[in-house]
Protein backbone atom coordinates (compact mmCIF):
# COMPACT_ATOMS: atom_id res chain seq x y z
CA UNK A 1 62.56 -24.05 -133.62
CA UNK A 2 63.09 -22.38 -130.78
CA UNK A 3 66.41 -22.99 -128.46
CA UNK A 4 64.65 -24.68 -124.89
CA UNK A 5 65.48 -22.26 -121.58
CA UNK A 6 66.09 -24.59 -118.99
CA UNK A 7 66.42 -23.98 -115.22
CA UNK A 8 70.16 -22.55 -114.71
CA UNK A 9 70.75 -23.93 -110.68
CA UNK A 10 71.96 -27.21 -111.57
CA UNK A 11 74.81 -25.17 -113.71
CA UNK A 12 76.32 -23.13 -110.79
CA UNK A 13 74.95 -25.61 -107.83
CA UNK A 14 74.94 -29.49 -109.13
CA UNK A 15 71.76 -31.05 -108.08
CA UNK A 16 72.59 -33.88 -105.62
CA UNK A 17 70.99 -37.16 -107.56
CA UNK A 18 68.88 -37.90 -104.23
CA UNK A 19 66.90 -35.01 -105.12
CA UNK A 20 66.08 -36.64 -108.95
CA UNK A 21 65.64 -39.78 -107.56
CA UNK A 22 62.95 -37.93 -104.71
CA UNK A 23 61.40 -36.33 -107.32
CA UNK A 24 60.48 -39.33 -109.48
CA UNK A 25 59.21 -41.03 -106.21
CA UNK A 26 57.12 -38.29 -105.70
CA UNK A 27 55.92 -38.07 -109.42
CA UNK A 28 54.65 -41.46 -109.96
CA UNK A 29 52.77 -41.42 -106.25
CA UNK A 30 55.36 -43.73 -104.40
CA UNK A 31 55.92 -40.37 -102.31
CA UNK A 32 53.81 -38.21 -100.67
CA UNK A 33 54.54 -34.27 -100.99
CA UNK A 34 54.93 -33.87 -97.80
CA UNK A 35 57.79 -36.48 -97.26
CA UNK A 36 59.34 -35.07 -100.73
CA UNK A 37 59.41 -31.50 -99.09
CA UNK A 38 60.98 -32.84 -95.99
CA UNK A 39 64.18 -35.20 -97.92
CA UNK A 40 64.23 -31.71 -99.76
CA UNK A 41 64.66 -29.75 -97.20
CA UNK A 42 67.99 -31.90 -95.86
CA UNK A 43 69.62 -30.87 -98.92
CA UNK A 44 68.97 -26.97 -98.43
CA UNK A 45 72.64 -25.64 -97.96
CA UNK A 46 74.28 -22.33 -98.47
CA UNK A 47 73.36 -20.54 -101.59
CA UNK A 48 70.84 -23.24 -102.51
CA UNK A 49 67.56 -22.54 -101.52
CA UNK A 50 64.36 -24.91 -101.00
CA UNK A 51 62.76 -22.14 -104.05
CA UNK A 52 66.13 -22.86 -105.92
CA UNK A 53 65.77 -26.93 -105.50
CA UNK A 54 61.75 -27.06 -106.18
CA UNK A 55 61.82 -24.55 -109.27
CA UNK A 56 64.40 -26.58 -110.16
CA UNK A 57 62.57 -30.29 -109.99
CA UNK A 58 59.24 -29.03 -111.31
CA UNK A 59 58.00 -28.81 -114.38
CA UNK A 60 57.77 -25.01 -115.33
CA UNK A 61 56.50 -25.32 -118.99
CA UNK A 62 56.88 -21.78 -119.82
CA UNK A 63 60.60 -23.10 -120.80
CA UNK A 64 59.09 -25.82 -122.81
CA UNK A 65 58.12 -24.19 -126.27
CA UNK A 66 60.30 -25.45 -129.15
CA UNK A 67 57.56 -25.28 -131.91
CA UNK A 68 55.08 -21.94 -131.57
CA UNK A 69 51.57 -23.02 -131.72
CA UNK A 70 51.36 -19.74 -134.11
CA UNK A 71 53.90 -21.47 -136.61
CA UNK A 72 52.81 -20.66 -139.86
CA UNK A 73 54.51 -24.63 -140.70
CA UNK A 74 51.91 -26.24 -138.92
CA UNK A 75 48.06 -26.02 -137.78
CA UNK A 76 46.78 -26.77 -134.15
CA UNK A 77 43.53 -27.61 -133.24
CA UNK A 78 41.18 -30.41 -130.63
CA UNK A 79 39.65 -32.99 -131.93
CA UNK A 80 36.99 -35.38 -130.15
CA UNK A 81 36.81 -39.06 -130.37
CA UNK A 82 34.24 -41.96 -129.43
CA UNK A 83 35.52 -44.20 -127.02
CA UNK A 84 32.59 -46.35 -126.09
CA UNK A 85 34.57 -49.46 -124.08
CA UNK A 86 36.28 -46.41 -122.04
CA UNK A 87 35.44 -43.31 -120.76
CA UNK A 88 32.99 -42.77 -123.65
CA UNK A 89 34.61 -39.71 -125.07
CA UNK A 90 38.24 -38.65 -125.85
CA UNK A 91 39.53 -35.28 -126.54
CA UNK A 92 42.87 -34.91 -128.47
CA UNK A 93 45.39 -32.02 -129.56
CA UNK A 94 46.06 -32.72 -133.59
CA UNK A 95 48.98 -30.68 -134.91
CA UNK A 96 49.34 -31.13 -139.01
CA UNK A 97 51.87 -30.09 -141.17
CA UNK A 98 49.97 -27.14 -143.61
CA UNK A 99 50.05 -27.40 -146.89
CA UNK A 100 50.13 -31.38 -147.28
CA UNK A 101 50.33 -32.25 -151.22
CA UNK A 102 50.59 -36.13 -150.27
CA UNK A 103 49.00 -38.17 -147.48
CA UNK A 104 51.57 -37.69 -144.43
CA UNK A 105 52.11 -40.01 -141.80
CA UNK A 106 50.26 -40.43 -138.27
CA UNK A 107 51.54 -40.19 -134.92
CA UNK A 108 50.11 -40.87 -131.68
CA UNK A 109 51.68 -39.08 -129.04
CA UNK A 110 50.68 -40.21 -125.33
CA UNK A 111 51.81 -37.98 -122.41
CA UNK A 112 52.70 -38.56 -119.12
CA UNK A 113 50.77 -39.30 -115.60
CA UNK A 114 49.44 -35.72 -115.19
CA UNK A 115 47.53 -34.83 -118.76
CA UNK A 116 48.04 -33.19 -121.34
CA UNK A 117 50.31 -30.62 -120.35
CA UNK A 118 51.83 -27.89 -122.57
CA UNK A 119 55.04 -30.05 -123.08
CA UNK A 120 53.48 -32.87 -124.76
CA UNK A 121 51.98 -30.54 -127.19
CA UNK A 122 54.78 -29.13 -127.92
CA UNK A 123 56.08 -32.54 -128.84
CA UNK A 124 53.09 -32.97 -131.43
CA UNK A 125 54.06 -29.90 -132.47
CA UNK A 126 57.45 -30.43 -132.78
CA UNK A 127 56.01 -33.74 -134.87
CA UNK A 128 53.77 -31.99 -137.13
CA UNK A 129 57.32 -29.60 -137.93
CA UNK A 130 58.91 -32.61 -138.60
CA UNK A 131 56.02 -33.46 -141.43
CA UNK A 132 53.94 -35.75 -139.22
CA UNK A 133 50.22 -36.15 -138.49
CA UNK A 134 50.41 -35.56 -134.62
CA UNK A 135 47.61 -36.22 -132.61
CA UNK A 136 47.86 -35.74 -128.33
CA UNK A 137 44.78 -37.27 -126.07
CA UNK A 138 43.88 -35.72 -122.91
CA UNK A 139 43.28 -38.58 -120.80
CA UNK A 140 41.66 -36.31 -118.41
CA UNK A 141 38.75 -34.82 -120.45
CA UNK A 142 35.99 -36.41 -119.44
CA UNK A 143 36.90 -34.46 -115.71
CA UNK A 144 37.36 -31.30 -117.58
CA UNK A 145 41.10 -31.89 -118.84
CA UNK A 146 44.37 -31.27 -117.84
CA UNK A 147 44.06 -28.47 -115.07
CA UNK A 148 47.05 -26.47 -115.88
CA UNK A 149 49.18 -28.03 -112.90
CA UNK A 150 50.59 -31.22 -112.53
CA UNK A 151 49.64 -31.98 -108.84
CA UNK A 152 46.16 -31.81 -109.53
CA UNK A 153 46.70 -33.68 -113.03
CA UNK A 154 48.45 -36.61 -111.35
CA UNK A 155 45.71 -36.69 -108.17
CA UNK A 156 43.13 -36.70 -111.22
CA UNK A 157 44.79 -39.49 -113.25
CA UNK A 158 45.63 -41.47 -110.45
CA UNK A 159 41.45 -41.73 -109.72
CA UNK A 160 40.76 -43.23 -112.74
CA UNK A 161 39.40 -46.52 -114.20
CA UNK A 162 43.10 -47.95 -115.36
CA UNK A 163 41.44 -50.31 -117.46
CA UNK A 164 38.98 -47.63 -119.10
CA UNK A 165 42.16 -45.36 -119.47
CA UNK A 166 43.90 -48.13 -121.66
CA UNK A 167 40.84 -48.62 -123.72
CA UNK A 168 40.44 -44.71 -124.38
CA UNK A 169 44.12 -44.64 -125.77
CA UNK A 170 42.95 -47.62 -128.13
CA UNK A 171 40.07 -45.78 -129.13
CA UNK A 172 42.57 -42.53 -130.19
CA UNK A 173 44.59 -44.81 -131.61
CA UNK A 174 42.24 -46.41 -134.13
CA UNK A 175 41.02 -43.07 -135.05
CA UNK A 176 43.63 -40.99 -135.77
CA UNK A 177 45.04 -43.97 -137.73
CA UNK A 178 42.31 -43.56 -140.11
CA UNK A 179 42.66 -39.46 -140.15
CA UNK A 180 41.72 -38.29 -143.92
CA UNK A 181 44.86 -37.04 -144.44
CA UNK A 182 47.12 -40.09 -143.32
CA UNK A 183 48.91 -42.54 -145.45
CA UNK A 184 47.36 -45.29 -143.27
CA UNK A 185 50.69 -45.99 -141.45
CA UNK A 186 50.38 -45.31 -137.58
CA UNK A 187 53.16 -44.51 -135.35
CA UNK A 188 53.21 -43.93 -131.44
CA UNK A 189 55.46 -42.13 -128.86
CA UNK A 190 55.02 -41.56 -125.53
CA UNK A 191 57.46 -40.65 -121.88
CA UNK A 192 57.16 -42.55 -118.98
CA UNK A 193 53.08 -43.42 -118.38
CA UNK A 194 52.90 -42.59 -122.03
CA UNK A 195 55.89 -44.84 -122.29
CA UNK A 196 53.74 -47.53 -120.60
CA UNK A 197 51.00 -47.09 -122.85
CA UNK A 198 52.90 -47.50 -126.29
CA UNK A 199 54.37 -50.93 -124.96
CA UNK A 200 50.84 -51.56 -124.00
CA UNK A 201 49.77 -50.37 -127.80
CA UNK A 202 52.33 -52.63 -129.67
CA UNK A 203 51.26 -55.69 -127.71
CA UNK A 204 47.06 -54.99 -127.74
CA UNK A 205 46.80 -53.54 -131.19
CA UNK A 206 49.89 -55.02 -132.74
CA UNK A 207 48.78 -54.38 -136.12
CA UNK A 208 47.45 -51.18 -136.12
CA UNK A 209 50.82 -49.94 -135.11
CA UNK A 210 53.87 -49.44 -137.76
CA UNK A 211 56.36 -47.90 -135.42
CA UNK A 212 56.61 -47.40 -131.33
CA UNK A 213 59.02 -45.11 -129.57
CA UNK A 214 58.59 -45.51 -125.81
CA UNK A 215 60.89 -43.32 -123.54
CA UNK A 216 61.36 -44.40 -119.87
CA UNK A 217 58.15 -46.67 -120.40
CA UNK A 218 57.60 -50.01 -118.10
CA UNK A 219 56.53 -53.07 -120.34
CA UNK A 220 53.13 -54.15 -121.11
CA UNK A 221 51.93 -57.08 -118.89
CA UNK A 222 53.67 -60.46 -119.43
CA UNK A 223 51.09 -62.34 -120.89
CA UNK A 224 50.75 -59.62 -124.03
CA UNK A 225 54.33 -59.93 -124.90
CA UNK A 226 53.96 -62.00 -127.13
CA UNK A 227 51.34 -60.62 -129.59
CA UNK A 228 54.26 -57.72 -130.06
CA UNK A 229 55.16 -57.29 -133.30
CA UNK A 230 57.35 -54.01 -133.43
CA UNK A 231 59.00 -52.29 -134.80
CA UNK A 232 59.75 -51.05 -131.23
CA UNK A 233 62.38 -48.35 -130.27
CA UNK A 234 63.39 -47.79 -126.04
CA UNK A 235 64.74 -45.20 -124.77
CA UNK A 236 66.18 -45.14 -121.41
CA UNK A 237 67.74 -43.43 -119.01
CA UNK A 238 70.75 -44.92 -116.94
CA UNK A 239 70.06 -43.30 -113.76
CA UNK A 240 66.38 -44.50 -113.95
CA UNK A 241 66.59 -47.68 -111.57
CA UNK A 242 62.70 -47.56 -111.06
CA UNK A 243 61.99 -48.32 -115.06
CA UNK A 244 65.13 -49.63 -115.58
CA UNK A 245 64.88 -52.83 -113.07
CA UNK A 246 61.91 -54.05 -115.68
CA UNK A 247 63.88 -54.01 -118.56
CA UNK A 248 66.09 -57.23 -118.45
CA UNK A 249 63.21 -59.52 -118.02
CA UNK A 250 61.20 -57.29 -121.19
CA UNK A 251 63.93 -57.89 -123.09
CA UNK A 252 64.43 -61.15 -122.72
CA UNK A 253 61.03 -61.47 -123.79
CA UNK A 254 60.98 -59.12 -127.05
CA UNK A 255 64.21 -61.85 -127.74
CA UNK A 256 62.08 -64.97 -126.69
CA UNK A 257 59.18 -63.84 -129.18
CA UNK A 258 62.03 -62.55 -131.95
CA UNK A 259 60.13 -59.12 -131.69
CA UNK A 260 62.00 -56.24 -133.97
CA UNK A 261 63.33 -53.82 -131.49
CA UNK A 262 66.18 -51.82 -130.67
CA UNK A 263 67.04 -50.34 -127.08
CA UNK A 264 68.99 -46.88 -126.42
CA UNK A 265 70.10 -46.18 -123.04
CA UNK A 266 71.39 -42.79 -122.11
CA UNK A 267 74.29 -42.68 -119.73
CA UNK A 268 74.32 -40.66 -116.60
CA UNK A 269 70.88 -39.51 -118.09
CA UNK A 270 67.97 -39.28 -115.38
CA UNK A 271 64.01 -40.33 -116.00
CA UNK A 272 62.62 -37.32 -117.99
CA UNK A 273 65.49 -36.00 -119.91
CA UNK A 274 63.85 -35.42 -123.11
CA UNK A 275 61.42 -32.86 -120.81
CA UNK A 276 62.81 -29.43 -121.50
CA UNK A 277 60.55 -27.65 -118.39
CA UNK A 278 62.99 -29.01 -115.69
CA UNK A 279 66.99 -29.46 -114.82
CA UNK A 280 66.55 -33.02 -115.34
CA UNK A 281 66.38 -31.97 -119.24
CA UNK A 282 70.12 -32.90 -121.44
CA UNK A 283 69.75 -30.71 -124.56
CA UNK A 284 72.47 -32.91 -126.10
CA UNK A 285 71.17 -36.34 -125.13
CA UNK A 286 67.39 -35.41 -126.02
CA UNK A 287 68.31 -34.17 -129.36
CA UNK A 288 69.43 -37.36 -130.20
CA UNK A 289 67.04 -39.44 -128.75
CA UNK A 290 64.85 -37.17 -131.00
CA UNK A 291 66.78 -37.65 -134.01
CA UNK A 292 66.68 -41.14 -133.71
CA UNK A 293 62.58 -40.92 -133.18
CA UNK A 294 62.32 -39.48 -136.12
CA UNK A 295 64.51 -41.16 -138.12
CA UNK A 296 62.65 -44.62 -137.17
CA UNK A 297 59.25 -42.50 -138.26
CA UNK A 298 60.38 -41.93 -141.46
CA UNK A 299 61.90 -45.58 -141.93
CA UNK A 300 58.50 -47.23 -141.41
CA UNK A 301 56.02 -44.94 -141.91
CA UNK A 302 56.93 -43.19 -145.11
């Protein structure tokens, strides 16, 4: 495993936490990128450039290769899927471990609201390391798949059917659960809109699912709730007040409906710090918010 190289500005200029909180705005369409530019550019002072600030921010995923797709450990290839109730055809990255003498467990990784960009399949590689069945949709096949920038992947995502979207992730789900190779036991992980979509997973498909790790996720819609069934790990970030103002009421929910969960918030942690293409990555705090991923896999999917 390779050690992540992350951007170095925030080490000899700290980032001022308007910009973070700009850039999240921005990244889940509540800003424009012109109006991001312009709050960026009030924060331009001496020795900190507007370069500096942006290459900062955004995602450079050249930096975000912990597990070599040429890793003799593992084997990467795509894999298509019917999805008939959504966009009629899913597309996925599956990383296995090589040389399986036993059926392995299955993992569902879901990635954020751009595609599937080169950091999410690093993740199912980093899964398939681990000794994991890994398998990464591209909700953006059917328009030709993620476009190799996450501008245009966001404006694509963001002009889709929501409700087809959901079902496609269903559809992955309920194949890759019944992958040759897989003990039968189904996990799921996914950051931020990926997030979303494993709350939305353990409360449509409650018992397809074994084990759910949603980072910086918002809850599935109230009237699911209930049909959760977990196990259900969240991770969160403390300086995430978008995600984080939904999580008393989901709680209080997940208590209401005795759901089997546990919560991990991260302090002075910022939306995205498991992502190791940008400063908001903590090397310290995602390795453990790893760990702890992986240790729930193994507890209820071995």
């Amino acid at each position: 495993m390779l050690t992540p190289k992350i951007p170095e500005i925030h080490k000899t200029h700290p980032i001022p936490q308007e910009a973070f909180d700009w850039y999240d705005e921005y990244a889940h369409g509540l800003m424009d990128r012109r109006t991001f530019m312009k709050k960026l550019s009030t924060l331009v002072v001496a020795g900190v450039s507007m370069t500096m600030l942006t290459s900062a921010l955004i995602p450079n995923y050249a930096l975000a290769e912990q597990v070599s797709f040429n890793d003799p450990d593992i084997k990467a290839e795509y894999l298509s899927f019917p999805s008939p109730e959504g966009n009629g055809e899913g597309r996925g990255y599956l990383a296995t471990p090589v040389g399986l003498t036993e059926k392995a467990p299955v993992v569902l990784v879901i990635h954020e609201n751009r595609g599937l960009n080169p950091y999410i399949k690093d993740v199912a590689r980093r899964l398939a390391k681990a000794g994991f069945i890994a398998f990464a949709p591209d909700i953006l096949h059917t328009l030709g798949g993620y476009p190799g920038n996450d501008e245009e992947g966001k404006q694509m995502q963001s002009s889709m059917d929501k409700v087809k979207v959901e079902k496609d992730f269903i559809a992955a789900a309920l194949f890759i659960k019944s992958h040759p190779s897989g003990n039968g036991k189904l996990g799921s992980v996914g950051f931020c809109f990926g997030g979303y979509i494993v709350n939305m997973l353990a409360a449509t498909v409650p018992d397809k699912l074994a084990a759910s790790v949603s980072f910086y996720g918002t809850p599935a819609a109230k009237e699911l709730r209930a049909n959760i069934k977990g196990p259900l790990m969240i991770q969160l970030a403390e300086l995430d007040k978008r995600v984080n103002a939904t999580w008393p009421e989901y709680e209080q929910d997940l208590k209401a409906h005795n759901i089997d969960y546990v919560m991990h918030m991260y302090p002075k942690m910022n939306h995205g710090f498991h992502n190791d293409s940008t400063a908001r990555y903590d090397a310290e705090n995602a390795e453990l918010a790893w760990k702890r991923s992986i240790d729930f896999f193994n507890k209820h999917l071995a």
